[in-house]
Protein backbone atom coordinates (compact mmCIF):
# COMPACT_ATOMS: atom_id res chain seq x y z
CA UNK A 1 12.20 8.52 7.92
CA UNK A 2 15.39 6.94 8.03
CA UNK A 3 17.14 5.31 4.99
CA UNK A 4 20.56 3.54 5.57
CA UNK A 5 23.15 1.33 2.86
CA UNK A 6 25.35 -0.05 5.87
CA UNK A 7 28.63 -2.06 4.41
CA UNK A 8 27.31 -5.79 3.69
CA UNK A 9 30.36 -7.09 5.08
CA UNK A 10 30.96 -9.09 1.87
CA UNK A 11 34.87 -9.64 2.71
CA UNK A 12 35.12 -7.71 -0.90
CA UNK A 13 37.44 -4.67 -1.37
CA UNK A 14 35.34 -1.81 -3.16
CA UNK A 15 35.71 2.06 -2.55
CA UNK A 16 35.99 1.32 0.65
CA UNK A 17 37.06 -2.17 3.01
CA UNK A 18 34.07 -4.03 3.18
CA UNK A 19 35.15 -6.83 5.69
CA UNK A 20 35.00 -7.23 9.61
CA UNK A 21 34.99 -9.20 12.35
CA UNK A 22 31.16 -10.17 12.24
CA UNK A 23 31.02 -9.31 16.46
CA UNK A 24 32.75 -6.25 14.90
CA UNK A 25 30.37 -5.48 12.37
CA UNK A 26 27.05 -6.89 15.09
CA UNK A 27 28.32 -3.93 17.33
CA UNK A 28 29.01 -1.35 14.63
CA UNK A 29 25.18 -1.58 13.64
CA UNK A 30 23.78 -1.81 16.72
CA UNK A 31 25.60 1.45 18.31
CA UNK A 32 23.98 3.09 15.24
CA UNK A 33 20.67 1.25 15.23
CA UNK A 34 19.67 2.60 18.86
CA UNK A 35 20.98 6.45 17.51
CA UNK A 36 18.87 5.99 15.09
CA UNK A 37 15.65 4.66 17.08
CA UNK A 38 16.11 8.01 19.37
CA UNK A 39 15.92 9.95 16.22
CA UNK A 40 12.87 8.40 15.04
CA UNK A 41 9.02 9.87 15.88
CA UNK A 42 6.46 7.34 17.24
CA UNK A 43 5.38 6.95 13.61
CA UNK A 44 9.20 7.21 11.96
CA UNK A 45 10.28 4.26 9.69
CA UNK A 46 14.10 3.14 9.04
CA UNK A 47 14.43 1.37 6.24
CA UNK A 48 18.06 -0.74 5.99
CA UNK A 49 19.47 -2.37 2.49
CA UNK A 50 21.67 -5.48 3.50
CA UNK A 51 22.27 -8.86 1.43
CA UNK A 52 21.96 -12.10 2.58
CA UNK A 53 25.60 -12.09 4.21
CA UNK A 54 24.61 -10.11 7.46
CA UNK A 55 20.61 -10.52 6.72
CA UNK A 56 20.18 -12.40 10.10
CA UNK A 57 22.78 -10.93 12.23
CA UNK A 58 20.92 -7.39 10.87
CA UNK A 59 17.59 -8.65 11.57
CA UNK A 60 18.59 -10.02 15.09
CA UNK A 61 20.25 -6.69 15.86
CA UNK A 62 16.58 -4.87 14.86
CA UNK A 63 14.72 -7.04 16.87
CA UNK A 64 16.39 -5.95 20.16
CA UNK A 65 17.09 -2.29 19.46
CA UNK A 66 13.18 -1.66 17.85
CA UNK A 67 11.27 -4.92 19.26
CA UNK A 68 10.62 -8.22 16.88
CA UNK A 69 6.86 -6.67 17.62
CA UNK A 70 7.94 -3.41 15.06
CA UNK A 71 9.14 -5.51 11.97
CA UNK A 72 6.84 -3.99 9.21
CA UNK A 73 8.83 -5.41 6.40
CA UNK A 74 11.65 -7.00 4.55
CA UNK A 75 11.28 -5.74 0.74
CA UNK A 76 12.83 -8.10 -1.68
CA UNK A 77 14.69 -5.60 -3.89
CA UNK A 78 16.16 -7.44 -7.31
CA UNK A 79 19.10 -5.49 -7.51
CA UNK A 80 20.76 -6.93 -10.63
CA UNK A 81 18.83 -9.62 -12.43
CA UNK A 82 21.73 -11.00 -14.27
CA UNK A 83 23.13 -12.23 -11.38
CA UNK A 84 26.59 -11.58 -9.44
CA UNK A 85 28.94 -14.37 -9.47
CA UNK A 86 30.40 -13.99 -5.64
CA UNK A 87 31.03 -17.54 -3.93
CA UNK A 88 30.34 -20.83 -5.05
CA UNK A 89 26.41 -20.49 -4.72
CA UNK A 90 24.03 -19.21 -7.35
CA UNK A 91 24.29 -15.46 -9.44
CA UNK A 92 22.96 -13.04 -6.60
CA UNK A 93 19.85 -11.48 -7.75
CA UNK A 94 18.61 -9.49 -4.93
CA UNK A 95 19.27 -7.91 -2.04
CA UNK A 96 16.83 -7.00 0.70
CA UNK A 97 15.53 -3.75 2.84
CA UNK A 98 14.49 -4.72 6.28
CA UNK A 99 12.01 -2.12 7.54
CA UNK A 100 11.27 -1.20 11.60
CA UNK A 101 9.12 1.45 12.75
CA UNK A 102 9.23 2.78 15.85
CA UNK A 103 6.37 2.06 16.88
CA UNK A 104 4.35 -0.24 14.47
CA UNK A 105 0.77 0.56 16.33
CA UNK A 106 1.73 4.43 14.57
CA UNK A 107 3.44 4.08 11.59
CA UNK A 108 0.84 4.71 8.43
CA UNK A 109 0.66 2.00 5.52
CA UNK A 110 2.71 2.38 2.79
CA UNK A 111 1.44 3.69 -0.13
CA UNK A 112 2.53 4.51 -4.13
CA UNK A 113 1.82 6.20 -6.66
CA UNK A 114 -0.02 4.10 -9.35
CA UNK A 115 1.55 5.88 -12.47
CA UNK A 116 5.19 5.22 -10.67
CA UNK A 117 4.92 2.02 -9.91
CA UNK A 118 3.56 1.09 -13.14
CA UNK A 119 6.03 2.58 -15.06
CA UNK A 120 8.89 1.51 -12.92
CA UNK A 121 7.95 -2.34 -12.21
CA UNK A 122 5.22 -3.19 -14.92
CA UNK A 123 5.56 -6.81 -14.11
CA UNK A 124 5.46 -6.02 -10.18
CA UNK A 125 2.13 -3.82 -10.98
CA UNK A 126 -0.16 -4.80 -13.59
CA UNK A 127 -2.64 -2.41 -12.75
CA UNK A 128 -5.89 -2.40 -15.01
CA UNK A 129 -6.33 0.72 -16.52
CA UNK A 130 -9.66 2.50 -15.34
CA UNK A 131 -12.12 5.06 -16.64
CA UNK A 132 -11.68 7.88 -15.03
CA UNK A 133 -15.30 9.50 -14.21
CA UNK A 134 -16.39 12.95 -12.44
CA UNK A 135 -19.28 14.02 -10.48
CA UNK A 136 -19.99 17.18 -8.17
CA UNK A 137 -17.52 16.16 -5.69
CA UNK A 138 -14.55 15.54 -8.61
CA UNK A 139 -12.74 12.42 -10.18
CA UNK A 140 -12.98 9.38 -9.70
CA UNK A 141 -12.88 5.34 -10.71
CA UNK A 142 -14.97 2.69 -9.88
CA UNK A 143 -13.10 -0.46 -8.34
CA UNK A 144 -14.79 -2.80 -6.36
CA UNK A 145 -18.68 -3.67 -5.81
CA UNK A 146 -20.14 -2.90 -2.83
CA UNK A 147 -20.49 -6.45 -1.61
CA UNK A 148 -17.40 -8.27 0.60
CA UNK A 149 -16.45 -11.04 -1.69
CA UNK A 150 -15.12 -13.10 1.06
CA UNK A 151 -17.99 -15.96 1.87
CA UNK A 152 -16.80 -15.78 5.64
CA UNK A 153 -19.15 -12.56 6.03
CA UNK A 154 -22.51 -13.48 5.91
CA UNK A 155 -26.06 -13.06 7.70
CA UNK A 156 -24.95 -15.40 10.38
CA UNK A 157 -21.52 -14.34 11.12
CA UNK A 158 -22.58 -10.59 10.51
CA UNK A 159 -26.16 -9.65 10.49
CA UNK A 160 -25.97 -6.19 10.79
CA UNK A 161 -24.45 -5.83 7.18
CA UNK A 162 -26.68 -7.48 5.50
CA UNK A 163 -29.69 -5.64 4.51
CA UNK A 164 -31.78 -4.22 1.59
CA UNK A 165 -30.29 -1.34 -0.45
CA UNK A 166 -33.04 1.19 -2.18
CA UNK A 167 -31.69 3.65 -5.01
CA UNK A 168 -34.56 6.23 -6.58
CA UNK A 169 -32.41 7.16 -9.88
CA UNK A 170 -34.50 10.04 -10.89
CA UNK A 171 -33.77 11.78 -6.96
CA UNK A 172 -30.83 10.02 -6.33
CA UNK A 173 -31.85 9.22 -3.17
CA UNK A 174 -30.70 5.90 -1.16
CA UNK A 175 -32.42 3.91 1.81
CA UNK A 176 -31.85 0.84 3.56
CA UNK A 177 -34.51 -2.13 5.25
CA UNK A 178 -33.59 -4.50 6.97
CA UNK A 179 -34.18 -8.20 4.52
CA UNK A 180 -37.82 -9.91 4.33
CA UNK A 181 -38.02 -11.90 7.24
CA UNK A 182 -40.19 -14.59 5.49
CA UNK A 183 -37.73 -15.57 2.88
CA UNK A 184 -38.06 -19.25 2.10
CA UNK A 185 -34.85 -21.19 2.81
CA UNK A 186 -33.39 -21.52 -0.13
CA UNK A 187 -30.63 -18.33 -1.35
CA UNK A 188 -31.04 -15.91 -4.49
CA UNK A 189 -29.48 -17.94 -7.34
CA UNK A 190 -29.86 -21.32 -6.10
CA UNK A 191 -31.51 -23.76 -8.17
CA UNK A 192 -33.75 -25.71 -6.37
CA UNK A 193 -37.46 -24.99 -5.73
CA UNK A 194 -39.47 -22.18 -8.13
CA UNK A 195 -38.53 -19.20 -9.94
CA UNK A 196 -40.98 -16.54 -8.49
CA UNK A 197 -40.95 -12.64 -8.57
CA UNK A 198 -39.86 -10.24 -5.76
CA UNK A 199 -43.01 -7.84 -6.34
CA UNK A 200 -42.79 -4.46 -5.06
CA UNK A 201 -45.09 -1.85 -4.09
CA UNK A 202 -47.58 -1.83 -7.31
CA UNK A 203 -46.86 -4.79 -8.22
CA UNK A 204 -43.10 -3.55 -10.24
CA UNK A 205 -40.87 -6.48 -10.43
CA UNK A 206 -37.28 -5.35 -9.33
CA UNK A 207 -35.41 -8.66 -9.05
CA UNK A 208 -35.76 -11.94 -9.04
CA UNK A 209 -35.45 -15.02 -5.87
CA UNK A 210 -35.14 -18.61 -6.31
CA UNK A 211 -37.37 -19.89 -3.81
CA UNK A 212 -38.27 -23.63 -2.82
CA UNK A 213 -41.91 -22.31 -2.01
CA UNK A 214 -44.52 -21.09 -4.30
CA UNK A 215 -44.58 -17.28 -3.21
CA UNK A 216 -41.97 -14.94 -3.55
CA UNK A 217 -40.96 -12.49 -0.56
CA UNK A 218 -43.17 -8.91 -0.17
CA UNK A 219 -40.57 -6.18 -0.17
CA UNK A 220 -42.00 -2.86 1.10
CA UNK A 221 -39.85 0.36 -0.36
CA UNK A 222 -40.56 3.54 0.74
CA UNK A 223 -42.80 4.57 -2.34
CA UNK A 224 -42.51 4.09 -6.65
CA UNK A 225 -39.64 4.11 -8.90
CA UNK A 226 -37.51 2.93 -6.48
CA UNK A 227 -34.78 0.04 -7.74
CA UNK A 228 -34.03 -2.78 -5.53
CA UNK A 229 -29.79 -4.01 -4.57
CA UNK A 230 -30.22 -7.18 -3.20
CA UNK A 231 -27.01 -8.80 -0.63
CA UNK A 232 -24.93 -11.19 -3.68
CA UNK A 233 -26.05 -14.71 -3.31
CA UNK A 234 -23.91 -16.46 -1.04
CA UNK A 235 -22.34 -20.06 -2.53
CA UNK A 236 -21.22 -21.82 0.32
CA UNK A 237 -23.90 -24.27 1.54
CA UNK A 238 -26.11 -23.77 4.52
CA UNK A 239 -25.76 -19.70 3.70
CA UNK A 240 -27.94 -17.69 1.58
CA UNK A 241 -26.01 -13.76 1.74
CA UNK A 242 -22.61 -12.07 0.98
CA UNK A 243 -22.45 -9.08 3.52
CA UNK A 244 -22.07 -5.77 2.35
CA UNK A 245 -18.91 -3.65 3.08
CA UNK A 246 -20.34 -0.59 4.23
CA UNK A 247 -22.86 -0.52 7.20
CA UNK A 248 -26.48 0.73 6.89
CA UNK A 249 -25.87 4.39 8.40
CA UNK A 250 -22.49 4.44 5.74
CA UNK A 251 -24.59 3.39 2.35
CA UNK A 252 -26.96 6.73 3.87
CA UNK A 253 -25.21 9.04 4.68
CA UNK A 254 -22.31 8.24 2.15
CA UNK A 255 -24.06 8.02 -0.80
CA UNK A 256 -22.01 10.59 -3.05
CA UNK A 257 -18.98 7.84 -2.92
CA UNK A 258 -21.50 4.63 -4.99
CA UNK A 259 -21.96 4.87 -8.01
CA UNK A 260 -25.50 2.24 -8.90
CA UNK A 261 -25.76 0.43 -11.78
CA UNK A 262 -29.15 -0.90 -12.94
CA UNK A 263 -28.07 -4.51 -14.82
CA UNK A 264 -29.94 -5.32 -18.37
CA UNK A 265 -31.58 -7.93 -16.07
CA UNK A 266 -32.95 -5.60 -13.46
CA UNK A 267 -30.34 -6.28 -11.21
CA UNK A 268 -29.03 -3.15 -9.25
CA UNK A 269 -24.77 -3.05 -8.98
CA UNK A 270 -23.59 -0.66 -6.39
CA UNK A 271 -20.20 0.56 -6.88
CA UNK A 272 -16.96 2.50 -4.44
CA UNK A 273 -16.06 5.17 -5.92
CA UNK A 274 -12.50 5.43 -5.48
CA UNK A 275 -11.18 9.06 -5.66
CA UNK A 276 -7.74 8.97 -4.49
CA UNK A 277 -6.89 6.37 -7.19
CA UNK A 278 -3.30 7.38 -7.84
CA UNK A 279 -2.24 5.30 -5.03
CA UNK A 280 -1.81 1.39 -3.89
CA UNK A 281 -0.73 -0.37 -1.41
CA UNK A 282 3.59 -1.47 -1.93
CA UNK A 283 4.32 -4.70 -2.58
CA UNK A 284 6.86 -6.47 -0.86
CA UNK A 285 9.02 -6.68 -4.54
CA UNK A 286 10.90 -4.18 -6.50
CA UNK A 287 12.34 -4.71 -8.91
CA UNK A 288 13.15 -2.26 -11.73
CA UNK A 289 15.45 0.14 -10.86
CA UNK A 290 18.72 -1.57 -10.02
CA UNK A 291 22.25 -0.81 -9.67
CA UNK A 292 23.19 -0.66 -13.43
CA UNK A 293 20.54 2.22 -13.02
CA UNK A 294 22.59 3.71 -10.29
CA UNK A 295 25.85 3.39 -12.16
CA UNK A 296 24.01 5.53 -15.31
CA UNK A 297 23.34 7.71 -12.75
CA UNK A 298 26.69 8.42 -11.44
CA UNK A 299 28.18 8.43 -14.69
CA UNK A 300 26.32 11.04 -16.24
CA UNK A 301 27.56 13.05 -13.11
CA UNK A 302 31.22 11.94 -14.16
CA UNK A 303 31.58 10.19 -10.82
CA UNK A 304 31.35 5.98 -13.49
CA UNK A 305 33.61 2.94 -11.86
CA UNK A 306 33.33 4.90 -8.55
CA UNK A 307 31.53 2.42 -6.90
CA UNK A 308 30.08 -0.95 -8.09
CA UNK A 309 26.59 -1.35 -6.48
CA UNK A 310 25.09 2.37 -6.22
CA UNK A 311 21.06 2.96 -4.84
CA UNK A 312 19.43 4.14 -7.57
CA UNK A 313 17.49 7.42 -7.44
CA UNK A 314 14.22 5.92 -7.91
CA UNK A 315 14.49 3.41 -5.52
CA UNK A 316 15.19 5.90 -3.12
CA UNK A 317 12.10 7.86 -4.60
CA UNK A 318 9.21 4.83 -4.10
CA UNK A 319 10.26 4.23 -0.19
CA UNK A 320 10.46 8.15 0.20
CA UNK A 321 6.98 8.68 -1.29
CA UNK A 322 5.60 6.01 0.62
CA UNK A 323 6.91 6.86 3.98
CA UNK A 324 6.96 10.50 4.11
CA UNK A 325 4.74 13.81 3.96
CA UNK A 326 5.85 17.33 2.45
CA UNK A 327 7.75 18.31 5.87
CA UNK A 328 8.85 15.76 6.83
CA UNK A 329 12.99 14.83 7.03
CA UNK A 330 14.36 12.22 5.40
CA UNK A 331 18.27 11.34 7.16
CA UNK A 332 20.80 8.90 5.75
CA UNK A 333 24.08 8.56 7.86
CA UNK A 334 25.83 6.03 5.51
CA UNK A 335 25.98 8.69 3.03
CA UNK A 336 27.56 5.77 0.10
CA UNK A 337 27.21 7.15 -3.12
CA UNK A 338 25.46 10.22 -2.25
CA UNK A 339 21.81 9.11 -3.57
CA UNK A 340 20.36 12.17 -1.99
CA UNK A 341 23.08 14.31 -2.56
CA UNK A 342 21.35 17.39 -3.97
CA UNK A 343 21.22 17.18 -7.49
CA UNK A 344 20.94 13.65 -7.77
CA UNK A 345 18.85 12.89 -4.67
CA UNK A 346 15.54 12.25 -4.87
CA UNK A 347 14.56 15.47 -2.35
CA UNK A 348 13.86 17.89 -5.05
CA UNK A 349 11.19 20.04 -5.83
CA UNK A 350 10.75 17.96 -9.36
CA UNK A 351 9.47 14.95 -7.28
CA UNK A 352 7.72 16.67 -4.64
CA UNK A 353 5.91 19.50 -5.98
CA UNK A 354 5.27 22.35 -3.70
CA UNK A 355 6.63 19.96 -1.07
CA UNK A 356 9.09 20.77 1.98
CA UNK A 357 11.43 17.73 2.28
CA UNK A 358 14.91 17.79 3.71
CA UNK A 359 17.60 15.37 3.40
CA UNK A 360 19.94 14.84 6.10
CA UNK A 361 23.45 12.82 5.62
CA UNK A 362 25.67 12.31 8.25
CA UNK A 363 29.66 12.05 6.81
CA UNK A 364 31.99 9.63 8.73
CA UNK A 365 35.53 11.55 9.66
CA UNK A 366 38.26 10.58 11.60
CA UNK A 367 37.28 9.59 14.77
CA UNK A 368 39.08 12.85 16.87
CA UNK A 369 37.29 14.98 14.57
CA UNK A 370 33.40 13.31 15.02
CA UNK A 371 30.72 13.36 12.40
CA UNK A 372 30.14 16.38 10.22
CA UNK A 373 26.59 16.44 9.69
CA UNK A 374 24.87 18.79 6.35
CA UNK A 375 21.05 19.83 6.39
CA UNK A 376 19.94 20.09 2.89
CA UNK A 377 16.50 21.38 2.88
CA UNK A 378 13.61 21.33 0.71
CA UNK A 379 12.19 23.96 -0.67
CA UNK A 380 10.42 26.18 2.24
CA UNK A 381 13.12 25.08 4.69
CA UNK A 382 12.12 21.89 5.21
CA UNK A 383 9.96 21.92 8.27
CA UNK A 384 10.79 18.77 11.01
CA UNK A 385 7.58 18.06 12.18
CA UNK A 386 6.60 15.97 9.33
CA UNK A 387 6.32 12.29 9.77
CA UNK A 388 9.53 10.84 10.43
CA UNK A 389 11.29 13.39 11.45
């Protein structure tokens, strides 16, 4: 992973001059931006902050050194929600954080942790809290039913995934049939026709069918006590089913990862379990951490009124999380305020338990003298193989 504050070319004086020609500034990044595509694995992500000053000259620049075709995102970051008062147009709010891959087809999806992000950006992620259950296999949540909620997948536009679903809650054990193929032609739930019984082996009623005929469909299960999980009834005229998600051979041979539900009405809910549940997908907003976070930062290092506009740690910390794997290096050749300088970085063992993450910064000199470049490693060494690197 790559992670890069470039000048904004503002026209501003700060620690350093912040104003060039814009052809000037065009060929500045895009020297750089092809460096940095060598550097990048197949799978590698750069991530660049910029403000709306250079954010289409930047973007134009990405497009031809990584392809238009490897844009995975621009992140709306709010930087200072009070606003800066530069030029005659509204308080700036937010900056942005264009994202490239190398090669999009590679590069994972980015993930967080829940707990972070919650804490961080409450508003961003209101995240229900969840019961946290075990079984044999460990922890776990339930989130969704088993049933695609979009209408579009149904028994016409996919027929394979929608079926019957048989649970036997004293064995635990699950099979699948394929639905009744003289249902009447009206949907479970509807309300035209009769109410009649689905009857069962024995004669147990499991669920119910509205039906326009008089007779209810014959469901044959592979023996008694088995409960019944019919597809959810479908609203959109002309359709009877909601598919399931999961195929047939899934729902069997997955059975450890539902969780089924008999309903006070005989109804039988089938539930994911969802065992990695720490993590969700990023959104394309952050806000939270900002730059008066940043200047706290620096201050308490006695480095305050250094620079006006300093990454903050944690913002650093969500992309890094997302983006990497323990081994993997992280490199950052506008080194700015020193974010991952060790101490105040976020490449510490604190945030990456037992990880091996290095931090690379690459130091601007005099141009006879070249680039000084310093490794700092993770704990382990901080292997290069990682995703990336």
């Amino acid at each position: 992973m790559i992670y890069i504050d470039p000048p904004y070319n503002t026209g501003n004086v700060f620690a350093y001059r912040d104003a060039l020609d814009p052809a000037q500034w065009c060929q500045m990044m895009r020297q750089r931006l092809a460096v940095a595509r060598e550097l990048l694995r197949e799978d590698g992500l750069i991530f660049i902050s910029i403000d709306f000053n250079q954010l289409a000259e930047l973007k134009l620049e990405c497009d031809r050194v990584f392809g238009a075709e490897n844009l995975v995102a621009n992140f709306v970051w709010v930087s200072n929600l009070k606003g800066r008062q530069f030029g005659a147009g509204p308080a700036g709010t937010h900056e942005y954080i264009l994202t490239y891959a190398r090669n999009a087809a590679k590069a994972q999806k980015l993930y967080g942790s829940v707990n972070r992000l919650r804490r961080l950006m409450p508003a961003v992620y209101a995240l229900p809290e969840r019961e946290i259950r075990r079984d044999a296999r460990g922890a776990y949540v339930l989130k969704n039913q088993l049933y695609n909620t979009n209408s579009k997948f149904n028994e016409v536009t996919a027929p394979s995934m929608v079926f019957l679903i048989h649970f036997h809650p004293e064995t635990g054990e699950v099979r699948t049939s394929a639905l009744p193929c003289a249902l009447p032609g009206s949907r479970p739930g509807s309300r035209s026709g009769s109410r009649d019984a689905v009857k069962l082996r024995g004669g147990e009623v499991v669920a119910q069918l509205e039906v326009s005929g008089p007779e209810g469909a014959a469901v044959q299960l592979p023996g008694e006590g088995w409960l019944t999980a019919w597809p959810h009834p479908n609203a959109k005229e002309g359709l009877r089913f909601h598919a399931w998600r999961w195929s047939r051979a899934k729902v069997e041979a997955q059975r450890e990862d539902l969780e089924f539900i008999p309903g006070p009405d005989g109804q039988l809910q089938i539930w994911t379990k969802v065992r990695d549940f720490d993590r969700t997908r990023l959104k394309d907003l952050i806000m939270g951490p900002s730059t008066v976070t940043g200047q706290r930062e620096l201050e308490a290092l006695g480095l305050g009124g250094i620079f006006e506009t300093p990454k903050p740690v944690e913002l650093l910390q969500v992309l890094i999380e997302a983006a990497t794997e323990p081994g993997d290096l992280v490199m950052d050749f506008f080194a700015g305020s020193g974010s991952f300088r060790p101490g105040r970085g976020p490449v510490r063992p604190s945030f990456y338990p037992g990880a091996a993450r290095g931090a690379l910064r690459v130091f601007p000199f005099r141009r006879r003298r070249g680039p000084r470049f310093e490794n700092h490693r993770g704990p382990g060494g901080g292997a290069t193989t990682g995703r990336g690197s």
